[in-house]
Protein backbone atom coordinates (compact mmCIF):
# COMPACT_ATOMS: atom_id res chain seq x y z
CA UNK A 1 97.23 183.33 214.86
CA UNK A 2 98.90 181.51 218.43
CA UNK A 3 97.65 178.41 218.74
CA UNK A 4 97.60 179.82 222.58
CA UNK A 5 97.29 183.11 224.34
CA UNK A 6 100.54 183.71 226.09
CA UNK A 7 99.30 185.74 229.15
CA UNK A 8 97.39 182.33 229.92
CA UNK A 9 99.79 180.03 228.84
CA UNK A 10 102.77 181.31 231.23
CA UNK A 11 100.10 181.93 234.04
CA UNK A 12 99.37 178.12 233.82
CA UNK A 13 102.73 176.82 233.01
CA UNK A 14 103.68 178.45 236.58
CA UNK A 15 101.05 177.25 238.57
CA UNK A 16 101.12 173.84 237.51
CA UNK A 17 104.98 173.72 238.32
CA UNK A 18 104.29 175.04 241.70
CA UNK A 19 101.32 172.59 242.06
CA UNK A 20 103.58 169.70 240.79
CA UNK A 21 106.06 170.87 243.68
CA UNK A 22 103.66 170.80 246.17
CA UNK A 23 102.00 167.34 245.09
CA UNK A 24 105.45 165.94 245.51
CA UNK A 25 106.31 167.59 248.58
CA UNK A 26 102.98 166.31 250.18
CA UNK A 27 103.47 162.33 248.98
CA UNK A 28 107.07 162.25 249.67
CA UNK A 29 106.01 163.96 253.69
CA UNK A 30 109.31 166.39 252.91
CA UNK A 31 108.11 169.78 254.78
CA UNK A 32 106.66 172.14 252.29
CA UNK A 33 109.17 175.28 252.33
CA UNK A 34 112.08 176.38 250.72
CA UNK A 35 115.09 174.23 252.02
CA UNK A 36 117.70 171.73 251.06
CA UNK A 37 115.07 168.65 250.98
CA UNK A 38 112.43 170.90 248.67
CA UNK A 39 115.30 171.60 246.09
CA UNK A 40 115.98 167.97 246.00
CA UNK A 41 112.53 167.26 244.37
CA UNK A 42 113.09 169.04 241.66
CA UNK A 43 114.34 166.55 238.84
CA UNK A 44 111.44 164.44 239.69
CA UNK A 45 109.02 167.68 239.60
CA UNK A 46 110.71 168.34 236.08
CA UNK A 47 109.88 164.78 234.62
CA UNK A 48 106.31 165.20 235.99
CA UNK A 49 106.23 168.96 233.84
CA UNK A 50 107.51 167.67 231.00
CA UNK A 51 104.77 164.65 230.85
CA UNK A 52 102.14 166.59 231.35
CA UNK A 53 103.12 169.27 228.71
CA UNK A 54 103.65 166.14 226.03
CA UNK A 55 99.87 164.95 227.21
CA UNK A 56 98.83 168.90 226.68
CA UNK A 57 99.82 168.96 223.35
CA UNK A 58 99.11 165.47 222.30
CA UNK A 59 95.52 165.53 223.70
CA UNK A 60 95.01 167.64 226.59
CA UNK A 61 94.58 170.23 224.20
CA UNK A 62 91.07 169.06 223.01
CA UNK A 63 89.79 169.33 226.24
CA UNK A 64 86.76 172.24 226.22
CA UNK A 65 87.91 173.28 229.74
CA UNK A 66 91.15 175.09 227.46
CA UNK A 67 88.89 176.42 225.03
CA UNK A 68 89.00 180.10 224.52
CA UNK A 69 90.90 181.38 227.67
CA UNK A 70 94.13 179.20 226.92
CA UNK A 71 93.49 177.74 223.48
CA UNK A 72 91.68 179.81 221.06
CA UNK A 73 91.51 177.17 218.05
CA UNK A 74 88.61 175.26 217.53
CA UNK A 75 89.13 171.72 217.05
CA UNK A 76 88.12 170.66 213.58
CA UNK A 77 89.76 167.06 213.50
CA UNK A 78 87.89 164.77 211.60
CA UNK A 79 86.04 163.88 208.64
CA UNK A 80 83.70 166.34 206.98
CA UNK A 81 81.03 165.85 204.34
CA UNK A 82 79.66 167.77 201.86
CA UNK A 83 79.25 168.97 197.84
CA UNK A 84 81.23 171.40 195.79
CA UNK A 85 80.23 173.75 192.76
CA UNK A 86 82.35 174.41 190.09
CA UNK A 87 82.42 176.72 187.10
CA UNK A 88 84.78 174.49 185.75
CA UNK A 89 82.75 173.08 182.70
CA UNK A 90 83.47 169.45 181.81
CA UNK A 91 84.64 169.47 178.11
CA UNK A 92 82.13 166.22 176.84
CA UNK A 93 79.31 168.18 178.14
CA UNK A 94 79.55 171.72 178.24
CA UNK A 95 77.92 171.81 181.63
CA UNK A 96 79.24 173.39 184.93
CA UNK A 97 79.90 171.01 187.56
CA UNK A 98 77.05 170.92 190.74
CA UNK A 99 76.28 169.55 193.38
CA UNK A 100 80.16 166.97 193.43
CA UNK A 101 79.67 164.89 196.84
CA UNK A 102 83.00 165.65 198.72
CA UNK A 103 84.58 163.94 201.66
CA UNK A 104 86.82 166.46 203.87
CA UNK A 105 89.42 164.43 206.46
CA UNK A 106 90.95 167.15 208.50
CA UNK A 107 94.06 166.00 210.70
CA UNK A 108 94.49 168.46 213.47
CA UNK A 109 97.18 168.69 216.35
CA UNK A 110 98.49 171.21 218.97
CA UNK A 111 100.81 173.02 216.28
CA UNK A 112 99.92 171.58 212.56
CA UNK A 113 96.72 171.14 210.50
CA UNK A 114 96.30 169.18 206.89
CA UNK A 115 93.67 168.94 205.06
CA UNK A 116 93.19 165.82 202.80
CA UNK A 117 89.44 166.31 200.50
CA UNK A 118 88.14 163.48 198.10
CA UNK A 119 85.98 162.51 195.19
CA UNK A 120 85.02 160.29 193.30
CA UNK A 121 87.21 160.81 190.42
CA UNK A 122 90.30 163.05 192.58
CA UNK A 123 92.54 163.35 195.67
CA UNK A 124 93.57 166.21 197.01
CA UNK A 125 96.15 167.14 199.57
CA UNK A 126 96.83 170.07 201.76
CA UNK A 127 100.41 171.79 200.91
CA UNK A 128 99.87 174.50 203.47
CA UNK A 129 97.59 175.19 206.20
CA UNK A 130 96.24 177.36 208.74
CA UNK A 131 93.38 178.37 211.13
CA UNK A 132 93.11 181.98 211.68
CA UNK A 133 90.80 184.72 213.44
CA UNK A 134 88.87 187.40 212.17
CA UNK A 135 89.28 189.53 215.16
CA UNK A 136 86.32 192.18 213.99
CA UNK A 137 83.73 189.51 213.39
CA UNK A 138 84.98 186.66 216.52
CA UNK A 139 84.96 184.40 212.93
CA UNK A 140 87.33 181.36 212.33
CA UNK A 141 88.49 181.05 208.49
CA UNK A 142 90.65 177.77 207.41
CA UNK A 143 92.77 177.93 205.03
CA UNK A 144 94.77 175.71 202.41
CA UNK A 145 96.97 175.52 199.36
CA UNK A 146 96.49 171.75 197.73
CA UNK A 147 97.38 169.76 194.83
CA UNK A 148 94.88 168.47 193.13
CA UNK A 149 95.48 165.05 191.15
CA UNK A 150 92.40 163.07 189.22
CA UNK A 151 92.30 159.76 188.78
CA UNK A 152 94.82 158.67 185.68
CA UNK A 153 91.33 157.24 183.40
CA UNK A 154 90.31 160.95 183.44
CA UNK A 155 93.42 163.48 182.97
CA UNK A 156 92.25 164.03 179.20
CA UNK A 157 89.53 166.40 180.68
CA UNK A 158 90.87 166.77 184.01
CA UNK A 159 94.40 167.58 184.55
CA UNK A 160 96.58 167.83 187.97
CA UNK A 161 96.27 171.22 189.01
CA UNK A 162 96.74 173.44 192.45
CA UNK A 163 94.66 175.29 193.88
CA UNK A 164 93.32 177.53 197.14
CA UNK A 165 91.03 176.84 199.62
CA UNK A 166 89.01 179.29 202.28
CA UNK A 167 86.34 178.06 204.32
CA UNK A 168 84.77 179.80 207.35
CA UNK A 169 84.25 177.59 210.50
CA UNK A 170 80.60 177.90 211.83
CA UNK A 171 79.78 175.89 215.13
CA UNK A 172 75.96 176.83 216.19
CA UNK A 173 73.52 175.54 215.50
CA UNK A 174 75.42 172.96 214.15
CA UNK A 175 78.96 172.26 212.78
CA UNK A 176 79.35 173.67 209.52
CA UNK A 177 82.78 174.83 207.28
CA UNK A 178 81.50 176.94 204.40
CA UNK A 179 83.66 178.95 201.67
CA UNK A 180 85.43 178.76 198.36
CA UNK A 181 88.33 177.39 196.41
CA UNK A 182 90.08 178.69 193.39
CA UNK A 183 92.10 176.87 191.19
CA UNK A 184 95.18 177.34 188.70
CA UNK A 185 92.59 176.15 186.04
CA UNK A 186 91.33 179.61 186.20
CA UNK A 187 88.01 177.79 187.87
CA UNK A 188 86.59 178.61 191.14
CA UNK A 189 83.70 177.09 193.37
CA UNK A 190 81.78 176.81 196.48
CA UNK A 191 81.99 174.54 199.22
CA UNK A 192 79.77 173.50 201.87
CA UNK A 193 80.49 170.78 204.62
CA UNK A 194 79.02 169.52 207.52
CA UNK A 195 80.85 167.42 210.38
CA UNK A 196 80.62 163.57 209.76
CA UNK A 197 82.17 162.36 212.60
CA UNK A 198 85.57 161.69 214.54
CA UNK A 199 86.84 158.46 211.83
CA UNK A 200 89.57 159.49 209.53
CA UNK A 201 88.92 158.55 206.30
CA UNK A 202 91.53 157.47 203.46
CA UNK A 203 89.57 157.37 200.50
CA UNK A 204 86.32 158.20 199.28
CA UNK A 205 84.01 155.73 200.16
CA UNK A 206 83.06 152.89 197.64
CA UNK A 207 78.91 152.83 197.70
CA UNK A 208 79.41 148.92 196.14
CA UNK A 209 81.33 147.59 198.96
CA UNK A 210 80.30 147.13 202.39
């Protein structure tokens, strides 16, 4: 999916340069028409354009006045918590794996995504990524390959591995990402997050220290 809808994109991209024109015309008291001293602006109109298109995609982006007419991806920077459920049984026990707390740090701009998700025993790291659109349903799905590795201490019964994730983006009521993962373990799970908060996280946090 565009990370904006073209129609609106060239719509605004001309009537900002036009505005930017005008603006410049106005301050600088040159006559506002097509002549000699009008053309003359344009270099500085151009370095105001290009600023304002590097603040657009740096942050302008975010903004909810874009959202949905110009820029139809939500915004899901930030950290996410959650749990996971595995089928993956742990070899000393026998038992499937429930209920894992899970820390999701998305890192989000106007034209990449990565997804970084963390344990307490593992750290793994978005190879590719992707929001995309269910057009039928109006339903945002991310998506992400990652490589999975566990902490050295624990590779006898956990090895590195890759895997797949899917999660569908829910906003109301509340901010939600909800889906599965698969793994090449031949293991798959659920996942279920809920938005922390804006802070992006490096590690999983250590309950001990303060």
């Amino acid at each position: 999916m565009k990370n904006v809808k073209k129609e609106a994109l060239l719509w605004l991209q001309l009537s900002s340069f036009i505005a930017i024109w005008a603006v410049i015309l106005y301050l600088t008291k040159t006559q506002l028409a097509i002549n000699w001293e009008a053309v003359r602006k344009l270099p500085d109109v151009i370095t105001v354009y290009v600023i304002l298109s590097f603040s657009f995609t740096k942050w302008f982006w975010r903004w909810p006045i874009f959202r949905g007419w110009l820029v139809p991806l939500p915004d899901l920077q930030g950290t996410w918590a959650g749990y996971i459920n595995s089928n993956w049984k742990d070899p000393a026990t026998g038992n499937h794996i429930t209920a894992v707390p899970i820390k999701l740090v998305i890192r989000q701009t106007f034209s990449t995504i990565s997804c970084a998700l963390f344990t307490k025993e593992s750290e793994s790291y978005s190879t590719v990524a992707q929001i995309s659109e269910d057009e039928d349903s109006d339903t945002f799905y991310l998506r992400y390959n990652y490589t999975n590795r566990p902490k050295a201490t624990i590779r006898d019964r956990s090895t590195i591995h890759d895997g797949a994730v899917r999660l569908r983006v829910i906003s109301r009521p509340e901010r939600l990402l909800e889906g599965e993962f698969w793994t090449s373990r031949c293991t798959a799970g659920d996942i279920s997050l809920k938005f922390l908060g804006h802070e992006l996280l490096e590690k999983f946090p250590d309950p001990h220290r303060k």
